[in-house]
PDB file of N, CA and C in Angstrom:
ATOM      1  N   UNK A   1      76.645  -6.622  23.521  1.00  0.00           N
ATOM      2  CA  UNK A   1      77.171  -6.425  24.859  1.00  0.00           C
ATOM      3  C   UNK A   1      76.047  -5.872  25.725  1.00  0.00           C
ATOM      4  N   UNK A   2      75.644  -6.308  26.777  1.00  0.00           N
ATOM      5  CA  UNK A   2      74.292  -6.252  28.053  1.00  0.00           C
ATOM      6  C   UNK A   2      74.964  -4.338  28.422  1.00  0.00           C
ATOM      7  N   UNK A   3      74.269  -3.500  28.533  1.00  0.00           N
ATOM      8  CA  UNK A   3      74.155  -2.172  29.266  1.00  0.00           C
ATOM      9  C   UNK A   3      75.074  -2.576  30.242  1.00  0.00           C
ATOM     10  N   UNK A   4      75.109  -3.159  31.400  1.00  0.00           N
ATOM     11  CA  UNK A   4      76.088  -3.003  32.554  1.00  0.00           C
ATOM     12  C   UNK A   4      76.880  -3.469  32.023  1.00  0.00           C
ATOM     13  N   UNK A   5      77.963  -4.061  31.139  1.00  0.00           N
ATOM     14  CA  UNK A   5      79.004  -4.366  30.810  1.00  0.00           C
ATOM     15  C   UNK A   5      79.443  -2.840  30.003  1.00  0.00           C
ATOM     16  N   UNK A   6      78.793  -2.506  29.136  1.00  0.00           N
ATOM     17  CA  UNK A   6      79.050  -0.696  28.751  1.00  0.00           C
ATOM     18  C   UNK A   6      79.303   0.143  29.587  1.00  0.00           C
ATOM     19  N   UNK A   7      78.686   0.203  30.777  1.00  0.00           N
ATOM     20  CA  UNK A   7      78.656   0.918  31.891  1.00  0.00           C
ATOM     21  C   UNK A   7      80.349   0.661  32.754  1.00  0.00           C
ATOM     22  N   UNK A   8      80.447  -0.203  32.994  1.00  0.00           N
ATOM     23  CA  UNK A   8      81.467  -0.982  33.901  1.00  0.00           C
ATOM     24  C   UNK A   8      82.288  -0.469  32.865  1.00  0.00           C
ATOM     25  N   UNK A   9      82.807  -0.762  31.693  1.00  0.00           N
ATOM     26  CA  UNK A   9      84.092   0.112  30.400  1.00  0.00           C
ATOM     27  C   UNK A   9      83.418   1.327  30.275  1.00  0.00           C
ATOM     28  N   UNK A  10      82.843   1.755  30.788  1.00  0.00           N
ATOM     29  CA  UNK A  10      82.549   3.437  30.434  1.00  0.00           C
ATOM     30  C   UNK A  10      83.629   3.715  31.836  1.00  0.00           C
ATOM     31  N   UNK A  11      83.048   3.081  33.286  1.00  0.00           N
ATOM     32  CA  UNK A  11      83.674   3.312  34.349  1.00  0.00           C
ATOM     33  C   UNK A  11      85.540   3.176  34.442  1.00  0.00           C
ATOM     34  N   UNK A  12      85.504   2.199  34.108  1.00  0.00           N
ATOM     35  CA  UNK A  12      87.170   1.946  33.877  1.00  0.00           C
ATOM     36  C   UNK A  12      87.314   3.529  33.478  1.00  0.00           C
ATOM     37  N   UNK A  13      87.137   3.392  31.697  1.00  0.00           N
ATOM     38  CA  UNK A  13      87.554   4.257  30.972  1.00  0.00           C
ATOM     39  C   UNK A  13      87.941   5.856  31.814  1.00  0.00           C
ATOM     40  N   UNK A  14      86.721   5.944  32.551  1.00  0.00           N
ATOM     41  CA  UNK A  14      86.919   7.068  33.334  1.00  0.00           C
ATOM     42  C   UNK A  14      87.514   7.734  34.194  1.00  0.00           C
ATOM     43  N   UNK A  15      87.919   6.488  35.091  1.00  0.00           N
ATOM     44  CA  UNK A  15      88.911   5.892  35.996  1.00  0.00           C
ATOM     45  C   UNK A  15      89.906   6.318  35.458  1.00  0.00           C
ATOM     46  N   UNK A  16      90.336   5.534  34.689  1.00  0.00           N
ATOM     47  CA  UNK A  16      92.054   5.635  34.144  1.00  0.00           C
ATOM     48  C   UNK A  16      92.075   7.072  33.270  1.00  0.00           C
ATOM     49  N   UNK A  17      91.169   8.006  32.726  1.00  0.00           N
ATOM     50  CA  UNK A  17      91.062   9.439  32.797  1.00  0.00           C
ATOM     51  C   UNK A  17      91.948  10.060  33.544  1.00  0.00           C
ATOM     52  N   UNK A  18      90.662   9.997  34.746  1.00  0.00           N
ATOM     53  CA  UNK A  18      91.132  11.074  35.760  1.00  0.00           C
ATOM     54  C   UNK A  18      92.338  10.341  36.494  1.00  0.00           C
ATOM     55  N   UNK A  19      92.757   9.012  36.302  1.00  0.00           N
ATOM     56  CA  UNK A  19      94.069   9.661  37.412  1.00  0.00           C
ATOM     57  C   UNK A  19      95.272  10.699  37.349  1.00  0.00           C
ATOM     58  N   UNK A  20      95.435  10.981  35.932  1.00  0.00           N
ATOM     59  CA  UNK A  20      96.260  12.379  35.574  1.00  0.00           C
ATOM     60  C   UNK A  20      95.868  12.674  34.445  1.00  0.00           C
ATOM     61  N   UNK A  21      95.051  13.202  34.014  1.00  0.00           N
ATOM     62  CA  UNK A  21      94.712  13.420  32.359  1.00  0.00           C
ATOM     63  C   UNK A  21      96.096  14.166  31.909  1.00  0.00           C
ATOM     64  N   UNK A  22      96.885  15.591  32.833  1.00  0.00           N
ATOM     65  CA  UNK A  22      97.659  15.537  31.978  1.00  0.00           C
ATOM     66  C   UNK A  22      99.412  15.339  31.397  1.00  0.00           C
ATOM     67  N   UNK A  23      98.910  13.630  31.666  1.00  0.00           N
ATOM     68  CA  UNK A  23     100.081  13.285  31.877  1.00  0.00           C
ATOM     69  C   UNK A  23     100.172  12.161  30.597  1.00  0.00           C
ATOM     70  N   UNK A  24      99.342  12.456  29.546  1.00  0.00           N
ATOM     71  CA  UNK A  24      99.488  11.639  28.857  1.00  0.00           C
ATOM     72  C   UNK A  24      98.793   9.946  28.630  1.00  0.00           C
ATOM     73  N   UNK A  25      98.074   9.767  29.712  1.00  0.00           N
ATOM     74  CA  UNK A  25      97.641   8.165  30.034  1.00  0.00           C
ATOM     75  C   UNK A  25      96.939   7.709  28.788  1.00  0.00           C
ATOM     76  N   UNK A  26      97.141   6.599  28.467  1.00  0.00           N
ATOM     77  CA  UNK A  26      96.679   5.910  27.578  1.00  0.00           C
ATOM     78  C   UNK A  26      95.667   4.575  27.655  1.00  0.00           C
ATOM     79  N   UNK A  27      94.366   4.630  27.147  1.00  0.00           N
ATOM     80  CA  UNK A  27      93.368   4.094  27.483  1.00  0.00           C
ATOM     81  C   UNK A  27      92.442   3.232  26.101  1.00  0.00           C
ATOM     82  N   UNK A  28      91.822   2.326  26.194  1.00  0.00           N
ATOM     83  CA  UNK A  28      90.992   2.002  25.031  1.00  0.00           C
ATOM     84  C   UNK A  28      89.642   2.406  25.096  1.00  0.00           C
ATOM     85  N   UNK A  29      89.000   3.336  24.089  1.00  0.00           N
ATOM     86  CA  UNK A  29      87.740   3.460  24.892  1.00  0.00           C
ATOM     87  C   UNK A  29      86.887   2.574  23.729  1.00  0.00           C
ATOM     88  N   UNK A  30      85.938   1.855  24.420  1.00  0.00           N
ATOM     89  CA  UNK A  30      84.849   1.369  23.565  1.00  0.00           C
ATOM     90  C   UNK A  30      84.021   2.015  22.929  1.00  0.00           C
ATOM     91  N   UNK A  31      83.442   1.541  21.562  1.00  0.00           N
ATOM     92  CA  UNK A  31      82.265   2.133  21.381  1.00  0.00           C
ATOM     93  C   UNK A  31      82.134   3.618  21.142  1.00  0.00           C
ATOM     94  N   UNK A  32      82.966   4.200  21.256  1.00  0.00           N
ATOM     95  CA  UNK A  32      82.699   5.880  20.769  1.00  0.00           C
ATOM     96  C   UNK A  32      83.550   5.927  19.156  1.00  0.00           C
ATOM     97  N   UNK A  33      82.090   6.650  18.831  1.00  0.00           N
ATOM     98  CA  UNK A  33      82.041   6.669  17.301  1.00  0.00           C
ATOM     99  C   UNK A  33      82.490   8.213  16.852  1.00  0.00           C
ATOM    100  N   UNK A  34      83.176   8.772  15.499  1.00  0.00           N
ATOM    101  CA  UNK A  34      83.747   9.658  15.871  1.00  0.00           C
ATOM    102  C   UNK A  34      83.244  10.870  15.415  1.00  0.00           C
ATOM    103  N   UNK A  35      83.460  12.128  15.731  1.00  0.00           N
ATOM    104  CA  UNK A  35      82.734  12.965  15.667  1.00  0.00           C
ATOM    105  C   UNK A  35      82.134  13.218  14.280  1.00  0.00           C
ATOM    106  N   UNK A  36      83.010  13.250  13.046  1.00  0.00           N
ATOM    107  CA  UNK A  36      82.730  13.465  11.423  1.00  0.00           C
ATOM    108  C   UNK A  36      81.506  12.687  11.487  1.00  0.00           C
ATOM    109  N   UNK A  37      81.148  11.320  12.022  1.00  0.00           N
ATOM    110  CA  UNK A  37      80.041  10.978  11.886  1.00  0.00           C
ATOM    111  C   UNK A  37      79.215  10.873  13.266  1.00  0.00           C
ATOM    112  N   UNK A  38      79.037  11.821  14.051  1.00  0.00           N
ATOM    113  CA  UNK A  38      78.109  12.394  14.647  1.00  0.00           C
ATOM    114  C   UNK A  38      76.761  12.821  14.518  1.00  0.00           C
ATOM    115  N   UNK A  39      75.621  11.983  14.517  1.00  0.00           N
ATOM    116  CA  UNK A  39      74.699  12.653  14.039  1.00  0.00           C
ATOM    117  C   UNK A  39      73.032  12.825  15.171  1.00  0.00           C
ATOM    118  N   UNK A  40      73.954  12.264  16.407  1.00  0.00           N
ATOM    119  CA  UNK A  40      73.321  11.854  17.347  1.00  0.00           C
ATOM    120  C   UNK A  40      72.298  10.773  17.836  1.00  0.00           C
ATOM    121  N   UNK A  41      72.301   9.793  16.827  1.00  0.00           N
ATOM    122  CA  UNK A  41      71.498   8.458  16.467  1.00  0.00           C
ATOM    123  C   UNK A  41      71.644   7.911  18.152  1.00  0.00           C
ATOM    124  N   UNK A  42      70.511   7.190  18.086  1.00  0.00           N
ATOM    125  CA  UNK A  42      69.920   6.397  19.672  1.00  0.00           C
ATOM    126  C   UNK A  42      71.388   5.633  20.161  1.00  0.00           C
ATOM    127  N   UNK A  43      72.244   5.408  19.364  1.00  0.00           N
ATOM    128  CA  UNK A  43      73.787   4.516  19.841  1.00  0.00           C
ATOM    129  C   UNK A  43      74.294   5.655  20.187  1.00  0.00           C
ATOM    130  N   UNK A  44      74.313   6.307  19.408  1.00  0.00           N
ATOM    131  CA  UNK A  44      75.729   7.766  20.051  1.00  0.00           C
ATOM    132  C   UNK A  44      75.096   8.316  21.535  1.00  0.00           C
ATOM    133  N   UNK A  45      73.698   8.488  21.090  1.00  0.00           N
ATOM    134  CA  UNK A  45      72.950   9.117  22.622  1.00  0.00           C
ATOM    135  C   UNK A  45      73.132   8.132  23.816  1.00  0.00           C
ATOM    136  N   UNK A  46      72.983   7.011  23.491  1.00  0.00           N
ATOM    137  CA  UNK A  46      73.351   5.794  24.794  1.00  0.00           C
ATOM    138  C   UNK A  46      74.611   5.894  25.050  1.00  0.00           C
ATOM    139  N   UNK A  47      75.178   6.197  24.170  1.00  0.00           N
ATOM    140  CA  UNK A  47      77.309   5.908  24.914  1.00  0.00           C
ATOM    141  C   UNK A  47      77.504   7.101  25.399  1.00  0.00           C
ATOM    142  N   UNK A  48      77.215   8.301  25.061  1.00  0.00           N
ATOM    143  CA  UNK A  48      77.379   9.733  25.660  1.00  0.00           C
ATOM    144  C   UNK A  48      76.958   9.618  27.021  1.00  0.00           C
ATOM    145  N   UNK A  49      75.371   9.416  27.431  1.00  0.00           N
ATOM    146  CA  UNK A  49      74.869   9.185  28.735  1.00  0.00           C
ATOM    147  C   UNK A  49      75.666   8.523  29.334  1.00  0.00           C
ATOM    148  N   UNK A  50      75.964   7.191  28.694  1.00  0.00           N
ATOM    149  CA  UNK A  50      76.795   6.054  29.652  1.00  0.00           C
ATOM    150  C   UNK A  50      78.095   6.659  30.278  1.00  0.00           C
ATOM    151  N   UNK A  51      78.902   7.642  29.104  1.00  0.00           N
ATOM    152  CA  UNK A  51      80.439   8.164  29.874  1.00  0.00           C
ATOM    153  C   UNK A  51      79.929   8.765  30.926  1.00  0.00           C
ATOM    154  N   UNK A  52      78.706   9.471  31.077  1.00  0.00           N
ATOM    155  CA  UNK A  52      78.640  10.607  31.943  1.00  0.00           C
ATOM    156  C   UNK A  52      78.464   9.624  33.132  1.00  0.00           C
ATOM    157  N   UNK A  53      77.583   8.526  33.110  1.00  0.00           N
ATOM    158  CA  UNK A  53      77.263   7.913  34.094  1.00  0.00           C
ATOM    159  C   UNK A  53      78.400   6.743  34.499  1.00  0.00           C
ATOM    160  N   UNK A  54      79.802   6.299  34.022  1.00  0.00           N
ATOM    161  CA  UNK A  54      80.416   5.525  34.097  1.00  0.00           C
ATOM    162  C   UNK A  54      81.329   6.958  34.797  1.00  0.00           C
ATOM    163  N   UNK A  55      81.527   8.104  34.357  1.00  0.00           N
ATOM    164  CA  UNK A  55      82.916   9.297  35.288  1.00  0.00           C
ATOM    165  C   UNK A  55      82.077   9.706  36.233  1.00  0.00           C
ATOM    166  N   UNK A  56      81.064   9.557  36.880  1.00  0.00           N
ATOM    167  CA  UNK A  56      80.296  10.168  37.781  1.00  0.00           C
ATOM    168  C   UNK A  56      80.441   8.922  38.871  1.00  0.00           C
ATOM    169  N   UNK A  57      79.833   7.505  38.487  1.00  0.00           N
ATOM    170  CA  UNK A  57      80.637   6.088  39.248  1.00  0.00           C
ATOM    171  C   UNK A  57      82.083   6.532  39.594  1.00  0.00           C
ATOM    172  N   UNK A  58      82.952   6.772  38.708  1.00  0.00           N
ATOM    173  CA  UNK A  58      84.183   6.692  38.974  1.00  0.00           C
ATOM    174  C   UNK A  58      84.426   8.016  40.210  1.00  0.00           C
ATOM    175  N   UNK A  59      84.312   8.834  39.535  1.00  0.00           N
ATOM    176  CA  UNK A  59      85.072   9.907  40.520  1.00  0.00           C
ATOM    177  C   UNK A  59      84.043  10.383  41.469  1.00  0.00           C
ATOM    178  N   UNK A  60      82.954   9.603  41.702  1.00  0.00           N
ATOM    179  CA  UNK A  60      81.779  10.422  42.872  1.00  0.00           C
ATOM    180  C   UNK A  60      81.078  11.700  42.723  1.00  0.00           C
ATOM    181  N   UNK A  61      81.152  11.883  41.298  1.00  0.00           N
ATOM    182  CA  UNK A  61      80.695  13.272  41.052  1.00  0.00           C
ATOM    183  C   UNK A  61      79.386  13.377  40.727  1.00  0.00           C
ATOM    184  N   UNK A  62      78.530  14.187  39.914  1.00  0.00           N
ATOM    185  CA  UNK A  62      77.473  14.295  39.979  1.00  0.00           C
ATOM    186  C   UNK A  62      76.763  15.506  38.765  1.00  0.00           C
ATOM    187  N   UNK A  63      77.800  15.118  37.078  1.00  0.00           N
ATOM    188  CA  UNK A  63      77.866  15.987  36.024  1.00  0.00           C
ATOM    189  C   UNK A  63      77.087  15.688  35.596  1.00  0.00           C
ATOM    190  N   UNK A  64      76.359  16.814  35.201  1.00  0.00           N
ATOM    191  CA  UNK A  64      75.031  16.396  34.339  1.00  0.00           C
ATOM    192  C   UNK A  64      73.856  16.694  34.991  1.00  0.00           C
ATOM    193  N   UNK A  65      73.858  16.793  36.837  1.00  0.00           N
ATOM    194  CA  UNK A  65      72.745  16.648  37.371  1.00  0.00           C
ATOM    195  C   UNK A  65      72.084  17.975  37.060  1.00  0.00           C
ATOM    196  N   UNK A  66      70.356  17.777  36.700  1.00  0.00           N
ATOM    197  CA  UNK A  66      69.559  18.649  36.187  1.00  0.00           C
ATOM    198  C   UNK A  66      69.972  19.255  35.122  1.00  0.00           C
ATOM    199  N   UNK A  67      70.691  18.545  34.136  1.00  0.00           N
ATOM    200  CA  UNK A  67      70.695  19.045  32.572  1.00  0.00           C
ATOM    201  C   UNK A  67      69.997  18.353  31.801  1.00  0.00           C
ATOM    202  N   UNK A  68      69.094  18.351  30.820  1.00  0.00           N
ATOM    203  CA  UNK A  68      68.319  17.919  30.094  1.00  0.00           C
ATOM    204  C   UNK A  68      69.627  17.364  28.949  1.00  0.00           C
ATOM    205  N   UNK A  69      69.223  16.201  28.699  1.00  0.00           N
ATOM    206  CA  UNK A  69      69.930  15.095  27.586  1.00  0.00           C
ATOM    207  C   UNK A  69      70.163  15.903  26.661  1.00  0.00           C
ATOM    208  N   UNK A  70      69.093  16.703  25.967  1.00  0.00           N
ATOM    209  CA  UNK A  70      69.634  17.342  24.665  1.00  0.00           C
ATOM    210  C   UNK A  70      70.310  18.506  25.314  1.00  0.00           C
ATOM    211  N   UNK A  71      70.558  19.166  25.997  1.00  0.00           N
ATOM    212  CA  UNK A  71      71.463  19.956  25.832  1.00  0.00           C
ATOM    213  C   UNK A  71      73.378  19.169  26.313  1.00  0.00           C
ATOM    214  N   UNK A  72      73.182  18.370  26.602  1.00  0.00           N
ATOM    215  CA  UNK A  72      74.294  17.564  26.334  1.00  0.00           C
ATOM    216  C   UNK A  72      74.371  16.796  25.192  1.00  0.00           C
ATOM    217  N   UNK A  73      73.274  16.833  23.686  1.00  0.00           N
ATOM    218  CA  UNK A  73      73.393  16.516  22.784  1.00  0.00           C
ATOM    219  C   UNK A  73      73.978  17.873  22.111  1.00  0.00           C
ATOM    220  N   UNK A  74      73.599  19.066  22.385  1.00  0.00           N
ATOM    221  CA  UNK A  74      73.669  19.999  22.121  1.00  0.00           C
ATOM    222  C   UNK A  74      75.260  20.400  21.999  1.00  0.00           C
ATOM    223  N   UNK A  75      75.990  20.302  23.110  1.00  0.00           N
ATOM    224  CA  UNK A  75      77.216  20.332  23.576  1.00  0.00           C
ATOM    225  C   UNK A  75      78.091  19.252  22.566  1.00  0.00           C
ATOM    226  N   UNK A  76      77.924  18.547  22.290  1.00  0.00           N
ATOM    227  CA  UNK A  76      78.606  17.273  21.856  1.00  0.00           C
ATOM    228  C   UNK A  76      78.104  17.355  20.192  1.00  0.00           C
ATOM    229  N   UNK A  77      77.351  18.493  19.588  1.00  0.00           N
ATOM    230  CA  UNK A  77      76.917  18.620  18.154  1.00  0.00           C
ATOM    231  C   UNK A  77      77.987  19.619  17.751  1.00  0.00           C
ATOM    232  N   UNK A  78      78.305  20.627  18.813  1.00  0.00           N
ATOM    233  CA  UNK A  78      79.083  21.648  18.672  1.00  0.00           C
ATOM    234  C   UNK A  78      80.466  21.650  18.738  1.00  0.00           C
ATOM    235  N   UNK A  79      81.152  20.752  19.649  1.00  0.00           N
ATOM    236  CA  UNK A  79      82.090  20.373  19.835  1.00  0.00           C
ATOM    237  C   UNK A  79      83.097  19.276  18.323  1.00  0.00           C
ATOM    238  N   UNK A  80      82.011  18.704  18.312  1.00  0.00           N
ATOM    239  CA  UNK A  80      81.935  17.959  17.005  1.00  0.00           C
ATOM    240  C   UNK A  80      82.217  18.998  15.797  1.00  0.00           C
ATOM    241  N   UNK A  81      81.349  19.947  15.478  1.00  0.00           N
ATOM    242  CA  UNK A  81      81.607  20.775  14.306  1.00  0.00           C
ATOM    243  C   UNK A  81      82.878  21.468  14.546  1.00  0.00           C
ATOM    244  N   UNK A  82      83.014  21.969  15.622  1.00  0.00           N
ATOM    245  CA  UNK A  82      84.514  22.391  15.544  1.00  0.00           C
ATOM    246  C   UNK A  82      85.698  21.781  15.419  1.00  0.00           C
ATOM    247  N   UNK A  83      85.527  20.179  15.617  1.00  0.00           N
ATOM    248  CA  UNK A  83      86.432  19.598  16.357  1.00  0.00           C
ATOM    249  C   UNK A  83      86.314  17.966  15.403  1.00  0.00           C
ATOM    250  N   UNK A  84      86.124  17.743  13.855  1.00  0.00           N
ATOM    251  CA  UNK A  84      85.554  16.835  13.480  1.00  0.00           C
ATOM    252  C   UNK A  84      86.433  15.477  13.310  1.00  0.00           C
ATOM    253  N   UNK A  85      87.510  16.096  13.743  1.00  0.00           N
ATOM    254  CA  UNK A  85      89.083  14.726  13.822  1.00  0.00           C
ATOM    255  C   UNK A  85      88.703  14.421  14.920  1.00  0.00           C
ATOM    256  N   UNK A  86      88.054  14.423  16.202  1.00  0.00           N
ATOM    257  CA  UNK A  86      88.259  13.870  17.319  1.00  0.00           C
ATOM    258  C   UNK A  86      86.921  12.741  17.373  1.00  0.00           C
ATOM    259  N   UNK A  87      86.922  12.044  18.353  1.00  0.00           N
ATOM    260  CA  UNK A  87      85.977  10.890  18.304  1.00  0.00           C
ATOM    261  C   UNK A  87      84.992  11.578  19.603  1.00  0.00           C
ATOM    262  N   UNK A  88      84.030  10.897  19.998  1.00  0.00           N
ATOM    263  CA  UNK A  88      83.003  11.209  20.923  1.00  0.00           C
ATOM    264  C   UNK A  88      83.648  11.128  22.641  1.00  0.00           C
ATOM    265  N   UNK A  89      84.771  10.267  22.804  1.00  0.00           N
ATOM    266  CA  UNK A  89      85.484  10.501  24.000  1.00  0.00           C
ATOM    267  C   UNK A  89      85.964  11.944  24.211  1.00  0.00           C
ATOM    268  N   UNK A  90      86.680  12.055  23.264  1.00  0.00           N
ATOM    269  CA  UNK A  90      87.711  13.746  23.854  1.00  0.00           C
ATOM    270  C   UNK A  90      86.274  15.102  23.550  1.00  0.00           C
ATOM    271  N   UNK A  91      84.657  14.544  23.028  1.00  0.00           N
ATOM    272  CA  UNK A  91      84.023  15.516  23.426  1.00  0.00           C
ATOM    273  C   UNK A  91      83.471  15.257  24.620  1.00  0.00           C
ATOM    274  N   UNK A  92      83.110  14.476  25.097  1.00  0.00           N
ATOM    275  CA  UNK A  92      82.824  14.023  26.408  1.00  0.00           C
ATOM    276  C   UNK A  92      83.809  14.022  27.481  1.00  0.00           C
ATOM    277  N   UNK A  93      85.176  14.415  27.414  1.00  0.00           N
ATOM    278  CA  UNK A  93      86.289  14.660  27.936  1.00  0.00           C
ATOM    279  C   UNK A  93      86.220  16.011  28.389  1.00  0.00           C
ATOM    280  N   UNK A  94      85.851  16.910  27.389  1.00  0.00           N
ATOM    281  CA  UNK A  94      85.716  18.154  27.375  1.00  0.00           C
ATOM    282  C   UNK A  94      84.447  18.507  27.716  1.00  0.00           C
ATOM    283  N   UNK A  95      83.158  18.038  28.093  1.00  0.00           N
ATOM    284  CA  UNK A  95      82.155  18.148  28.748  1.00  0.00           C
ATOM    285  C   UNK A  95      82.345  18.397  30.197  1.00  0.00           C
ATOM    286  N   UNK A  96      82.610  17.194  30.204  1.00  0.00           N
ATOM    287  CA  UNK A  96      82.846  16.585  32.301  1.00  0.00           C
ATOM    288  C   UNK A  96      83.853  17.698  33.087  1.00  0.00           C
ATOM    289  N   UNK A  97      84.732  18.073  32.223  1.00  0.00           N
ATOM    290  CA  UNK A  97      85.745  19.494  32.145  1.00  0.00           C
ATOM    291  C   UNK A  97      85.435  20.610  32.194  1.00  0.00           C
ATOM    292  N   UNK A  98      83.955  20.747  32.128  1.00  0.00           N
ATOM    293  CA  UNK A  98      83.467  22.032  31.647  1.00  0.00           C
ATOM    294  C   UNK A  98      82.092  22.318  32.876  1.00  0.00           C
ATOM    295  N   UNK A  99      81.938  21.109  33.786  1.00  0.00           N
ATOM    296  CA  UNK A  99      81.200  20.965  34.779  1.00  0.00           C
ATOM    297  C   UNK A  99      81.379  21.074  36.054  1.00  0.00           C
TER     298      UNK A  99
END
């Protein structure tokens, strides 16, 4: 799948997020691999960037600006150890949440 097609389903994905997160909405997300196997490999690091940059398209925001990549690897190593049933969306859920 070409980068802007990832991007564009990162955007959806994000989209249909925020129109009420808590209301239950139900979404498919691509490509996020799940936290138990988290190990931050060049795929996990590309789809992480991409959510940030597909909910930042979506909602006009601007998360992330002037944070260095690894400490949003950083965030998403930790989240993971606590959290090893969940997949790389609901830590990146809880990132953008935290910005």
């Amino acid at each position: 799948m070409k980068i802007s097609r990832w991007f564009g389903v990162l955007a959806v994905a994000a989209t249909l997020w925020s129109v009420n997160p808590t209301q239950g909405f139900a979404y498919t997300t691509k490509g996020a691999g799940e936290c138990s196997t988290w190990v931050g490999g060049l795929d996990d690091r590309f789809w992480v960037l991409g959510y940030i940059t597909g909910h930042n398209n979506a909602m006009d925001k601007d998360v992330g600006k002037d944070v260095k990549p690894d400490e949003i690897y950083k965030f998403v190593t930790k989240y993971c150890k606590q959290n090893p049933a969940d997949d790389l969306d609901d830590a990146m859920s809880s990132y953008v949440r935290t910005q």
